[in-house]
Protein backbone atom coordinates (compact mmCIF):
# COMPACT_ATOMS: atom_id res chain seq x y z
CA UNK A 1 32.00 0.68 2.69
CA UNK A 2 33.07 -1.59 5.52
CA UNK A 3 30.99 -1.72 9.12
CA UNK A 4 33.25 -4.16 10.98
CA UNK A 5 32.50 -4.94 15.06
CA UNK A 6 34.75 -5.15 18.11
CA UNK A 7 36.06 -8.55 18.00
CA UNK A 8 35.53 -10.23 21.15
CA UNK A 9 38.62 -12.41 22.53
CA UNK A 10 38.28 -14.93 25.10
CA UNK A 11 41.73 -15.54 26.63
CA UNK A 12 41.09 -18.45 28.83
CA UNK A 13 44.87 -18.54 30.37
CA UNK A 14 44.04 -14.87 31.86
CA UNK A 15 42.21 -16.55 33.91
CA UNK A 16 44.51 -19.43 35.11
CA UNK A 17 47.38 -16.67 36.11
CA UNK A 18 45.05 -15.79 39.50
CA UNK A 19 46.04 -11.89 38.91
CA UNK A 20 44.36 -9.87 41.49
CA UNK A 21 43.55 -6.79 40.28
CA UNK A 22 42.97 -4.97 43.97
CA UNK A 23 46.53 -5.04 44.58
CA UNK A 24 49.22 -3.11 42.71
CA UNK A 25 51.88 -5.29 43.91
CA UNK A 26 50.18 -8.18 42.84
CA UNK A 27 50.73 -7.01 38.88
CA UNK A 28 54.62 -7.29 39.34
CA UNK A 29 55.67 -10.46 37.34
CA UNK A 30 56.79 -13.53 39.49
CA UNK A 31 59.42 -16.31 38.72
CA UNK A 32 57.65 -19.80 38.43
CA UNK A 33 59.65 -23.12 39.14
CA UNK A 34 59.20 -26.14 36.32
CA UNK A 35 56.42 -27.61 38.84
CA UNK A 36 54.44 -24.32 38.71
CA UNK A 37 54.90 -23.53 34.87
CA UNK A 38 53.38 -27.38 34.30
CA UNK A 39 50.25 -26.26 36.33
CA UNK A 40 49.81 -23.13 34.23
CA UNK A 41 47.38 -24.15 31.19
CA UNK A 42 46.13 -21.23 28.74
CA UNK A 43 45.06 -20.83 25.38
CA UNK A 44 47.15 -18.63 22.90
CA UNK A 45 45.19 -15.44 20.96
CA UNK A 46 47.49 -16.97 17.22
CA UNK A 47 47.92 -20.34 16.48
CA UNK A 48 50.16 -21.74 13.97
CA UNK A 49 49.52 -25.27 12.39
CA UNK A 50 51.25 -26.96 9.73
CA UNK A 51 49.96 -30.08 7.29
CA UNK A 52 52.67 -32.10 5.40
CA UNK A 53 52.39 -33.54 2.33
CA UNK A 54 52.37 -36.95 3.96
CA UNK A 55 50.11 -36.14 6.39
CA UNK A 56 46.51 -38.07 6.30
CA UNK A 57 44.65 -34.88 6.34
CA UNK A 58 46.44 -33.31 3.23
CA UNK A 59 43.72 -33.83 0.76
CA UNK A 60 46.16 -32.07 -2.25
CA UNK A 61 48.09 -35.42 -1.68
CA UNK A 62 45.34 -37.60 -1.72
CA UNK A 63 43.36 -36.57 -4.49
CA UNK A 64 43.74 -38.40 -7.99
CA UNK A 65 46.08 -35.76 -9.79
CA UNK A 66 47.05 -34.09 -7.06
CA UNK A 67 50.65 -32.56 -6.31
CA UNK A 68 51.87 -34.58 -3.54
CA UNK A 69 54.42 -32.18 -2.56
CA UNK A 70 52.48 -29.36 -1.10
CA UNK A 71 52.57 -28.63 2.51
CA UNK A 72 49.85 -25.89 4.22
CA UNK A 73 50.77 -23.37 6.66
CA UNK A 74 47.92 -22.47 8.58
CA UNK A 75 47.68 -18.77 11.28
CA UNK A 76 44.56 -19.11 12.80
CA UNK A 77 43.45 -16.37 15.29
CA UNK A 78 41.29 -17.91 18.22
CA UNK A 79 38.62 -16.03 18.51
CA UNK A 80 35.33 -14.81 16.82
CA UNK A 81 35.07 -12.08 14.74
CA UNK A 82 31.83 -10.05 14.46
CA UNK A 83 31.58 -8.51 10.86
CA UNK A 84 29.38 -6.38 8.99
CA UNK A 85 29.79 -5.06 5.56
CA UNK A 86 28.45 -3.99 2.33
CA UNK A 87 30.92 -3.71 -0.60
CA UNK A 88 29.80 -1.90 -3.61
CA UNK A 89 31.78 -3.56 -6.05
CA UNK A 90 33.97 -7.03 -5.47
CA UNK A 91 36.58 -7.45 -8.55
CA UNK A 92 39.56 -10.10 -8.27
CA UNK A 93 41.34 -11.63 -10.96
CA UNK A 94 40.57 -9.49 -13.30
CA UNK A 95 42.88 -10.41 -16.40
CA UNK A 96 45.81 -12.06 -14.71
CA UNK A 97 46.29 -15.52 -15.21
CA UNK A 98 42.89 -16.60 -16.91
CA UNK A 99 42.95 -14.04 -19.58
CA UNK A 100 42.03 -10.56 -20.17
CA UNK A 101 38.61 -9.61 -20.82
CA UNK A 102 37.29 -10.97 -17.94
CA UNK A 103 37.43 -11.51 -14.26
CA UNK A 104 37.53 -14.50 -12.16
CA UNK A 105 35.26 -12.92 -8.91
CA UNK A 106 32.83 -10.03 -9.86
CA UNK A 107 30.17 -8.80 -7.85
CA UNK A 108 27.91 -5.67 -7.30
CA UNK A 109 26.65 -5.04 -3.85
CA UNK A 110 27.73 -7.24 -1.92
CA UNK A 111 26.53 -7.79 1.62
CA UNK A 112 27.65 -9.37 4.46
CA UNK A 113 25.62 -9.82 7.87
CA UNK A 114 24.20 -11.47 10.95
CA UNK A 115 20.97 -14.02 10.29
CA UNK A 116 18.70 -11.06 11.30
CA UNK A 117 14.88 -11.74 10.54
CA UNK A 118 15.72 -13.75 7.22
CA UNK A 119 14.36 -17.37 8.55
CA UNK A 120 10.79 -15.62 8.89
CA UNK A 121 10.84 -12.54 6.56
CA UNK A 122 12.93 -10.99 3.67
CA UNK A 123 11.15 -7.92 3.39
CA UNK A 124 12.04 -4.21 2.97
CA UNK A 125 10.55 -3.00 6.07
CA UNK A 126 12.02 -0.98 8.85
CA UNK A 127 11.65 -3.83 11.54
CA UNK A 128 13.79 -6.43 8.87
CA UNK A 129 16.64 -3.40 8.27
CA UNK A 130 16.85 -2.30 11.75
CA UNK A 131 17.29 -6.70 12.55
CA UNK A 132 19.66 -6.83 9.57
CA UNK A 133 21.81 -3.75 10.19
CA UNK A 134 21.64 -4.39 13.83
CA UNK A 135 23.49 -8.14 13.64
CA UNK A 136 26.64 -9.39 12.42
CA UNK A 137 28.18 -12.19 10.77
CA UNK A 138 30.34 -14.49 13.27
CA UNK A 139 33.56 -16.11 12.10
CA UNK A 140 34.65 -18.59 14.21
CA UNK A 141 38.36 -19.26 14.29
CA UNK A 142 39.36 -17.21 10.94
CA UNK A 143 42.46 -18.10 9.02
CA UNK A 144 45.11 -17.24 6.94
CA UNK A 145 46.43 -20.53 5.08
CA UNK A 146 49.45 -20.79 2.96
CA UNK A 147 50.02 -23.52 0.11
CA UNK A 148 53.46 -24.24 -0.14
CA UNK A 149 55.50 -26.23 -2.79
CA UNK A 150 58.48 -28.29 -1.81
CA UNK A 151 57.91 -27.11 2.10
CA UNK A 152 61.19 -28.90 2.31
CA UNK A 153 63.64 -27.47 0.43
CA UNK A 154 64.76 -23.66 1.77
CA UNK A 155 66.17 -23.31 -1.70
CA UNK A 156 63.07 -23.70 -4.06
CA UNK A 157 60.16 -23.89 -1.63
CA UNK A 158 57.61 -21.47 -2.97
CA UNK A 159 54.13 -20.24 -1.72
CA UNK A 160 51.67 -21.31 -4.52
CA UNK A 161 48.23 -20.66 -2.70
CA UNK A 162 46.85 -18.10 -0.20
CA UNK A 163 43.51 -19.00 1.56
CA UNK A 164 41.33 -17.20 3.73
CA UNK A 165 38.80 -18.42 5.74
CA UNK A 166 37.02 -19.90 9.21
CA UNK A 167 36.55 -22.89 10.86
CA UNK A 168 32.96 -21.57 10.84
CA UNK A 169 30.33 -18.51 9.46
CA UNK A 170 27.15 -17.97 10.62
CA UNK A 171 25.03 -15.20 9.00
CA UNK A 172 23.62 -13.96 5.55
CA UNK A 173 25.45 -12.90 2.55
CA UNK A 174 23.28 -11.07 -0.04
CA UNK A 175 24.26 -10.20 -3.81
CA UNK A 176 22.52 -7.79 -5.95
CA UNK A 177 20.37 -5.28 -4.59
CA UNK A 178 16.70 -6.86 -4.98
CA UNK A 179 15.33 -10.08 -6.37
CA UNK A 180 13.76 -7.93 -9.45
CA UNK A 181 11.43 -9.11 -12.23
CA UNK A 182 10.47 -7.31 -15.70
CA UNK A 183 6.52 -6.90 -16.44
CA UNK A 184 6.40 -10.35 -18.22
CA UNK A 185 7.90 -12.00 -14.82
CA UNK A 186 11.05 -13.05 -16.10
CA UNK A 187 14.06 -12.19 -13.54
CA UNK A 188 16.31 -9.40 -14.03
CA UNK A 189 20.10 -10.70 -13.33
CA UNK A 190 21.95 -8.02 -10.85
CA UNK A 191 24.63 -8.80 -7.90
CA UNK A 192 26.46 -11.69 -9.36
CA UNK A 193 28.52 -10.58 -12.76
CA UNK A 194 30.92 -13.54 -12.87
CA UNK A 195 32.06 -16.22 -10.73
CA UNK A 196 35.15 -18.98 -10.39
CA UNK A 197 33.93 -21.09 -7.27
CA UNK A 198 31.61 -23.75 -5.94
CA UNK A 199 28.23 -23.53 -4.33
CA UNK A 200 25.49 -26.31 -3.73
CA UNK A 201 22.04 -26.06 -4.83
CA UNK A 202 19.44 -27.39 -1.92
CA UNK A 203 17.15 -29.68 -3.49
CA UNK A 204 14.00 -27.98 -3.93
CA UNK A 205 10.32 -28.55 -6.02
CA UNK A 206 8.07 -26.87 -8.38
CA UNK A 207 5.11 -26.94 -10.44
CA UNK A 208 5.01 -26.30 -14.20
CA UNK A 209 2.04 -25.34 -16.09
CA UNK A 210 2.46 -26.08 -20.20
CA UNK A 211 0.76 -24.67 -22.84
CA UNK A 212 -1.08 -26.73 -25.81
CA UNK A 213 0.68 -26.70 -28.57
CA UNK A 214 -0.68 -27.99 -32.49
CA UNK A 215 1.45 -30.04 -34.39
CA UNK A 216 1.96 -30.93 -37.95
CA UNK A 217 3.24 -34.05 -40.07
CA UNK A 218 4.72 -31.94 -43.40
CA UNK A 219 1.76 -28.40 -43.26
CA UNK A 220 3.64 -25.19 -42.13
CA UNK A 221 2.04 -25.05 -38.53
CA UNK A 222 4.91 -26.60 -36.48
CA UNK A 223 5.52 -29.31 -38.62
CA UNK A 224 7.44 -32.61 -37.05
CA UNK A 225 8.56 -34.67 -40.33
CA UNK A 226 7.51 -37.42 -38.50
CA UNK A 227 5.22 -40.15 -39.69
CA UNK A 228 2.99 -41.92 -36.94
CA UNK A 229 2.86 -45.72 -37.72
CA UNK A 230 1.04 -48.85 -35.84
CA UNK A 231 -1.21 -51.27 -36.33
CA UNK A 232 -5.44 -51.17 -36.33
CA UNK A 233 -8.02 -53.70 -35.84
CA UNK A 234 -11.46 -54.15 -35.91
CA UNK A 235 -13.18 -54.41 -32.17
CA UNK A 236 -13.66 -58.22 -31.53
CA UNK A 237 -17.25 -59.40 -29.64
CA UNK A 238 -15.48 -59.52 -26.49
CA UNK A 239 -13.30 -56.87 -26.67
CA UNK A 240 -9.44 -57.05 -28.44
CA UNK A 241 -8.89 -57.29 -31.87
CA UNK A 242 -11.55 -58.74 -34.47
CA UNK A 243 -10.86 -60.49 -37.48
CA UNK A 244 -9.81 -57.63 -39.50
CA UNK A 245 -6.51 -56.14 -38.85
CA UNK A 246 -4.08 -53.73 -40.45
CA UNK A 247 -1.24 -51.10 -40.15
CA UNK A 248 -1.18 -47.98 -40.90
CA UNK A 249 0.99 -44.80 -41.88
CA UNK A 250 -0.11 -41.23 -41.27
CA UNK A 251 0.53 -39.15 -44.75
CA UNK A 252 -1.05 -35.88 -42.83
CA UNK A 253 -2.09 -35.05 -39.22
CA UNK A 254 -2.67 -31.69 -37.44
CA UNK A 255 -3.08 -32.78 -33.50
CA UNK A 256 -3.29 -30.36 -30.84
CA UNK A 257 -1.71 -31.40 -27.68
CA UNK A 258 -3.50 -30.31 -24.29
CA UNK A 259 -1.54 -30.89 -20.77
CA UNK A 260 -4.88 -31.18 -18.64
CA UNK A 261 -2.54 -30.95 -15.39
CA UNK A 262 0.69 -29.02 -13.69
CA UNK A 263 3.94 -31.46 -13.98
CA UNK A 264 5.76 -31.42 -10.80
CA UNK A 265 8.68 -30.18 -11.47
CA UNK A 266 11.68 -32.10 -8.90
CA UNK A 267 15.22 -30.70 -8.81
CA UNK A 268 17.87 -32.48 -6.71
CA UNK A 269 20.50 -31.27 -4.33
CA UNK A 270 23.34 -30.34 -6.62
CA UNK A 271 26.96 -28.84 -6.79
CA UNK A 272 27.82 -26.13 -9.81
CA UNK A 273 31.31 -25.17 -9.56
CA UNK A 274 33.49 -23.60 -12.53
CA UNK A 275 35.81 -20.63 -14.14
CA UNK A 276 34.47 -17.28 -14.43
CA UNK A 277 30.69 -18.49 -14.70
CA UNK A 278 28.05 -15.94 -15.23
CA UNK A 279 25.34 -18.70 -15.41
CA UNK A 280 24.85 -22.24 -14.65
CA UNK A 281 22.59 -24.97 -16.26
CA UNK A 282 20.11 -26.98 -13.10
CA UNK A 283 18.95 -30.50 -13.91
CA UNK A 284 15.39 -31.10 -12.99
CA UNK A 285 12.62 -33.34 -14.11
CA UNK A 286 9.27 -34.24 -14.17
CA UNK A 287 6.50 -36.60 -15.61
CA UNK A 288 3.87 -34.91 -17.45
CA UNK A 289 0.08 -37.16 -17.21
CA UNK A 290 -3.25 -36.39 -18.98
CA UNK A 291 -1.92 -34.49 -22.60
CA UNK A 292 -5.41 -34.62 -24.54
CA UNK A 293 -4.72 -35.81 -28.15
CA UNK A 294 -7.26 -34.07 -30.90
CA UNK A 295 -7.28 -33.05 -34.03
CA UNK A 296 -7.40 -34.54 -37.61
CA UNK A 297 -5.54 -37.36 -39.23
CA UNK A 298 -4.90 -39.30 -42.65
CA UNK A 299 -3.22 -42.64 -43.56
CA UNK A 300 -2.39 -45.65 -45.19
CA UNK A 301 -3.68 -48.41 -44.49
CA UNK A 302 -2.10 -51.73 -45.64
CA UNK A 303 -6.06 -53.11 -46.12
CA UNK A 304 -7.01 -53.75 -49.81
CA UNK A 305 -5.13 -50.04 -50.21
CA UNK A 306 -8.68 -48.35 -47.39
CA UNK A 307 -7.59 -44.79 -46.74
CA UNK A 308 -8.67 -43.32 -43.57
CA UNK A 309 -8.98 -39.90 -42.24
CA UNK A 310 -10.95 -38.29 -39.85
CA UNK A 311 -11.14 -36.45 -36.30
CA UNK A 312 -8.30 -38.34 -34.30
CA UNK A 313 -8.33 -38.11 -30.27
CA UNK A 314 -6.75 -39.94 -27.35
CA UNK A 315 -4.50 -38.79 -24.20
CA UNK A 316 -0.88 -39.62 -23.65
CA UNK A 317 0.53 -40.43 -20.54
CA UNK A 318 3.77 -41.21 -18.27
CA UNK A 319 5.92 -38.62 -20.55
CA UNK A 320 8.99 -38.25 -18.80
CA UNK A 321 11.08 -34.95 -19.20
CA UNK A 322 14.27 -34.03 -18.41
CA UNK A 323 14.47 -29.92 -17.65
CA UNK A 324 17.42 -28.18 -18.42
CA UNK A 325 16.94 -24.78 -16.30
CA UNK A 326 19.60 -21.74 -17.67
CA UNK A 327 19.93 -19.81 -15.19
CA UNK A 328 21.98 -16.56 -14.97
CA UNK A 329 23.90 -15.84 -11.57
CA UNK A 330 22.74 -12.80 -11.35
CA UNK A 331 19.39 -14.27 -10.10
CA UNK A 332 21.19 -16.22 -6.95
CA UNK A 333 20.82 -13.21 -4.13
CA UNK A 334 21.40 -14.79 -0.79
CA UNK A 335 23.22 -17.20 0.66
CA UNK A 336 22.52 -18.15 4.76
CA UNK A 337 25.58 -19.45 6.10
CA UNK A 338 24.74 -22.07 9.10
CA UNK A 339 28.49 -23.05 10.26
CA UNK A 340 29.93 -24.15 7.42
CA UNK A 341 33.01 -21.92 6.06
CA UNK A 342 33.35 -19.71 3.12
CA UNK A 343 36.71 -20.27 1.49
CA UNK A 344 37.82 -17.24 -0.20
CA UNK A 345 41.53 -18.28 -2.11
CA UNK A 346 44.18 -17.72 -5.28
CA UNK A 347 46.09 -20.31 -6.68
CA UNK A 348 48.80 -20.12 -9.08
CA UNK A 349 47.31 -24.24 -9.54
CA UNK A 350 44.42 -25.99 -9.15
CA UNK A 351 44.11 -27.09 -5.48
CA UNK A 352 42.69 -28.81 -2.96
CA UNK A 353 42.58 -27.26 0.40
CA UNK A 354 42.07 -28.64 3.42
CA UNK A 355 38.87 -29.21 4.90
CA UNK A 356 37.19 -27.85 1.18
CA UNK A 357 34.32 -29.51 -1.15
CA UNK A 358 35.53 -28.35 -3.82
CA UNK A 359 39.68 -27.90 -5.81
CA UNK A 360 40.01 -24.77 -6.31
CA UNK A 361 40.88 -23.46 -9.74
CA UNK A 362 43.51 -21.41 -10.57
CA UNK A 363 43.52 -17.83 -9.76
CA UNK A 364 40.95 -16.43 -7.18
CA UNK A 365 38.00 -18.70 -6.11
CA UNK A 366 34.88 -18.31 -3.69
CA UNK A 367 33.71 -21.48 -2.55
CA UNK A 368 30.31 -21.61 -0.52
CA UNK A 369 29.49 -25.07 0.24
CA UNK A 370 26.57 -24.64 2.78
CA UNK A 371 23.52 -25.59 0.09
CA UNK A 372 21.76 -22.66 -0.67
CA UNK A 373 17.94 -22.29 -0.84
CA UNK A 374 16.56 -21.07 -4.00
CA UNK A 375 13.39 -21.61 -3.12
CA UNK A 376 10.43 -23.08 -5.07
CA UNK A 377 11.21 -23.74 -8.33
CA UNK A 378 7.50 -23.10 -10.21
CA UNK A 379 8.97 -21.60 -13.22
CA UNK A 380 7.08 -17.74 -13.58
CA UNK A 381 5.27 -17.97 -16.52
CA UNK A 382 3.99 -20.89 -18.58
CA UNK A 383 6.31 -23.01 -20.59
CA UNK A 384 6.14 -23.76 -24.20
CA UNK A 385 6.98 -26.63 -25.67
CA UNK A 386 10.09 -26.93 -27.77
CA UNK A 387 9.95 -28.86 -31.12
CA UNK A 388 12.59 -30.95 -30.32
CA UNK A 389 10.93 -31.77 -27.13
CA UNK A 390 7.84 -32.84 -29.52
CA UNK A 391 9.79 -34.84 -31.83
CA UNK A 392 11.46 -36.48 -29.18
CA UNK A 393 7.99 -37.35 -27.60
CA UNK A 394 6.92 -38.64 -31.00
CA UNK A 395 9.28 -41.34 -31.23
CA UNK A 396 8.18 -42.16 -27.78
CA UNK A 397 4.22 -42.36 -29.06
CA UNK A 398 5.43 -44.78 -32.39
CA UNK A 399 6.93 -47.32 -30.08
CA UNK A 400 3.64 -47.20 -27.84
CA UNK A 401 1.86 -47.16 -31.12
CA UNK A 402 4.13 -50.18 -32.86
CA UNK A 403 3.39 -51.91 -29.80
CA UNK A 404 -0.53 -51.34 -29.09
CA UNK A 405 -3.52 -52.31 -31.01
CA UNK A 406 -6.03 -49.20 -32.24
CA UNK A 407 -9.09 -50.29 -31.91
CA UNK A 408 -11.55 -49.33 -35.02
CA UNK A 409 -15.03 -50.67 -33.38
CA UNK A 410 -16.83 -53.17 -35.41
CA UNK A 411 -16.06 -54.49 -38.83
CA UNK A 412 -13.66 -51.30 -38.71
CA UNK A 413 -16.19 -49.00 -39.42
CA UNK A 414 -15.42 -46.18 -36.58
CA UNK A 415 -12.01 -45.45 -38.29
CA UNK A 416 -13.80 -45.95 -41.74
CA UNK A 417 -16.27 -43.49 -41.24
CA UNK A 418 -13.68 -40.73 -39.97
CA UNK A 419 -13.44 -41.14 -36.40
CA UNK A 420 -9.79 -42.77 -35.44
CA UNK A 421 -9.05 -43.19 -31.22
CA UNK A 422 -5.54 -43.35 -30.39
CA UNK A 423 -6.65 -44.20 -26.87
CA UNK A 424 -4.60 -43.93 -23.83
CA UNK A 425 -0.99 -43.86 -25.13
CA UNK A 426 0.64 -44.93 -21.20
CA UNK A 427 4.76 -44.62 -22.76
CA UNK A 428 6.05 -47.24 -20.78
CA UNK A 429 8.07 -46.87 -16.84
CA UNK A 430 11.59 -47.38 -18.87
CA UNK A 431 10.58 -44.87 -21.98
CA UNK A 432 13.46 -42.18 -22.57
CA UNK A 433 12.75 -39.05 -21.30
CA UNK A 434 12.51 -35.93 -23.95
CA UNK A 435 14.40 -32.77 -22.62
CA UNK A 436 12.38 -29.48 -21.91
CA UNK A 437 14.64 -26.50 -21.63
CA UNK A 438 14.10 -23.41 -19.24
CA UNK A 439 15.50 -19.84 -19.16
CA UNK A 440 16.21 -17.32 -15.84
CA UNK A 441 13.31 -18.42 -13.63
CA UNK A 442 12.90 -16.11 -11.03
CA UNK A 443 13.61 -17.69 -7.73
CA UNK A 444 11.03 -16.74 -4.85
CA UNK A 445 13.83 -17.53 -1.65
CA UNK A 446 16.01 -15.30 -2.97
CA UNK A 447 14.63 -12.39 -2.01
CA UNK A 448 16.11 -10.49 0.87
CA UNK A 449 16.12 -6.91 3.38
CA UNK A 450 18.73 -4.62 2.13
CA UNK A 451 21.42 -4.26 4.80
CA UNK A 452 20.89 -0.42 5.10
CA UNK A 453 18.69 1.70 7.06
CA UNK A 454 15.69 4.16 5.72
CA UNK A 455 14.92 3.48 2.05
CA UNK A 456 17.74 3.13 0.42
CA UNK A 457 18.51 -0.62 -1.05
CA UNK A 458 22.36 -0.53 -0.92
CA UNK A 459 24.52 1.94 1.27
């Protein structure tokens, strides 16, 4: 269902032609000399513009594997256009050139408006509908733009692009029909089925809470394969090493790992952009401080052949992680559009239109390049760590461990008598980060007023 507004013109050379509407005779159209037709200025309702393939602005021609002989035909209409819409279902490209099974735009419920309450409130009450239904989008300036190969040659030109757009939008575009969540908080993907096109990310924060976890060398409870080596010392008078010294090789260990504090969670401004996506993978990362070490330990020592073993304890620090969020389109609901256009295009080839972030890919692409806020990213539910993620942290913890003295207390007879500190295991500022891996968080800003009236959460 479409709502669209009266689209309001502003003809400025009206106003230049000094018609007086009082007097009938007046209306009767007049010759003008040369000298009075160069006084007349005006501006025209269509404009027609035209971008060669040599021209500066052609960014086709200019990009690295570009086609260099594409010109763009551009019929503008100056004016803005006031539109409001829902569309129940959006499907383009479906089949055609990128295959079948598939389409390269599909949406449910799709919304278009004016700003309404959304930079204060996103709720579903009848003072946010009646500000939502009640404003429109604005498109300043919208478009019709033609790609056209060979523009030079009447006998093979041919159009190979059609794109429609604004030189500016202002207002809210909404996906879906609510930002939903199942009973264990994870988000419920609806609105965005599959997408060829380009949007940026806004750079946003978050807080992740992670649960202990208890690890293994070779037992069946989450076992690591991974043997902890270093090197132990007595504890000399004045603290450092004494005069006996050793290294060591764990040959068991069952350690329980803590996280005492939330990891802040940091995820940069960033583009995703592809073919017929129906989710996207966002790069965060984070340093996680104050994991308590405890648990139980056995090894080797290289001492006369002295087994230890014992309760084991100590706290790792400055673990840096790199999190790899999954997240399914269908959780993106809303995108605010502040002036920048929405390019809307097909392409029988990739292209580069003018005044666009992003090429477009072949067949139909939706390109949103004002950054879109998804809101805090504190993932909704704890996280638990992966045993890769462990394994990788483990090498981490042998090089701080190859590197740093433990220290046994005097003549050696802490570890001896079962009680073996790690200490405080600070991996050092240039230590690889392990990756932590995240599934369809759901995203608090994305949660928006239907664009209906009463109750209902798409008309």
């Amino acid at each position: 269902m479409f709502k669209i507004k009266p689209l309001f013109f502003t003809l400025i050379s009206l106003s230049t032609l000094d018609l007086s509407v009082g007097y009938a005779e007046s209306m009767t159209l007049q010759n003008l000399s040369d000298e009075q037709l160069s006084d007349v200025t005006g501006q025209a309702l269509m404009t027609l513009s035209y971008i060669a393939p040599t021209d500066t602005t052609n960014l086709e021609a200019k990009r690295v594997g570009g086609d260099t002989n594409i010109g763009f035909y551009k019929l503008g209409l100056e004016a803005d256009l006031e539109l409001n819409a829902n569309i129940k279902k959006l499907q383009l490209g479906c089949g055609g050139v990128n295959g079948v099974g598939g389409c390269d735009i599909d949406i449910d419920n799709l919304s278009l408006s004016g700003l309404g309450n959304s930079a204060t409130s996103n709720t579903a009450s009848v003072g946010d509908r009646s500000a939502r239904v009640g404003s429109s989008a604005v498109l300043t300036n919208p478009f019709i733009q033609f790609a056209i190969k060979n523009p030079n040659s009447a006998s093979i030109r041919q159009v190979v692009g059609i794109n429609l757009s604004s030189e500016k939008a202002v207002g809210l575009m909404t996906f879906g029909t609510e930002n939903k969540v199942d009973a264990f908080n994870n988000g419920i993907p609806n609105g965005i089925n599959s997408l060829s096109g380009y949007m940026n990310i806004a750079a946003q924060t978050g807080k992740a809470t992670i649960n202990p976890i208890t690890i293994s060398q070779n037992s069946n409870v989450n076992p690591t394969g991974i043997i902890l080596a270093g090197k132990a010392c007595s504890t000399g008078l004045f603290g450092g090493c004494g005069i006996i010294r050793t290294t060591y090789k764990t040959t068991s260990y069952n350690i329980t790992l803590t996280p005492t504090s939330q990891a802040l969670l940091t995820l940069p401004q960033q583009p995703i952009e592809g073919k017929r996506m129906s989710s996207v993978l966002l790069k965060a990362s984070t340093t996680v401080n104050n994991i308590n070490l405890s648990g139980q330990l056995a090894a080797d020592t290289t001492l006369l052949g002295i087994k230890i073993s014992g309760n084991t304890s100590g706290i790792l620090n400055n673990l840096k992680v790199n999190a790899t969020i999954d997240e399914s389109l269908g959780l993106f609901h809303k995108a605010t559009l502040k002036g920048t256009p929405v390019l809307l295009s097909t392409q029988f080839q990739d292209i580069k239109w003018p005044g666009a972030e992003s090429i477009a890919q072949k067949g139909w692409w939706l390109e949103i390049s004002n950054p879109i806020d998804i809101g805090d990213i504190t993932p909704n539910k704890n996280i638990d760590i992966a045993m890769p993620t462990i394994k990788d942290a483990l090498v981490e913890v042998n090089k701080f461990l190859e590197a740093n003295w433990v220290y046994c207390g005097s003549f050696a007879l802490s570890c001896l008598t079962g009680n073996i500190p790690l200490g405080t295991a600070n991996l050092p500022i240039n230590a690889s980060p392990v990756d932590m891996a995240m599934k369809n968080l759901s995203l608090k800003n994305q949660s928006f007023t239907p664009n209906c009236y009463g109750s209902l959460k798409f008309c």
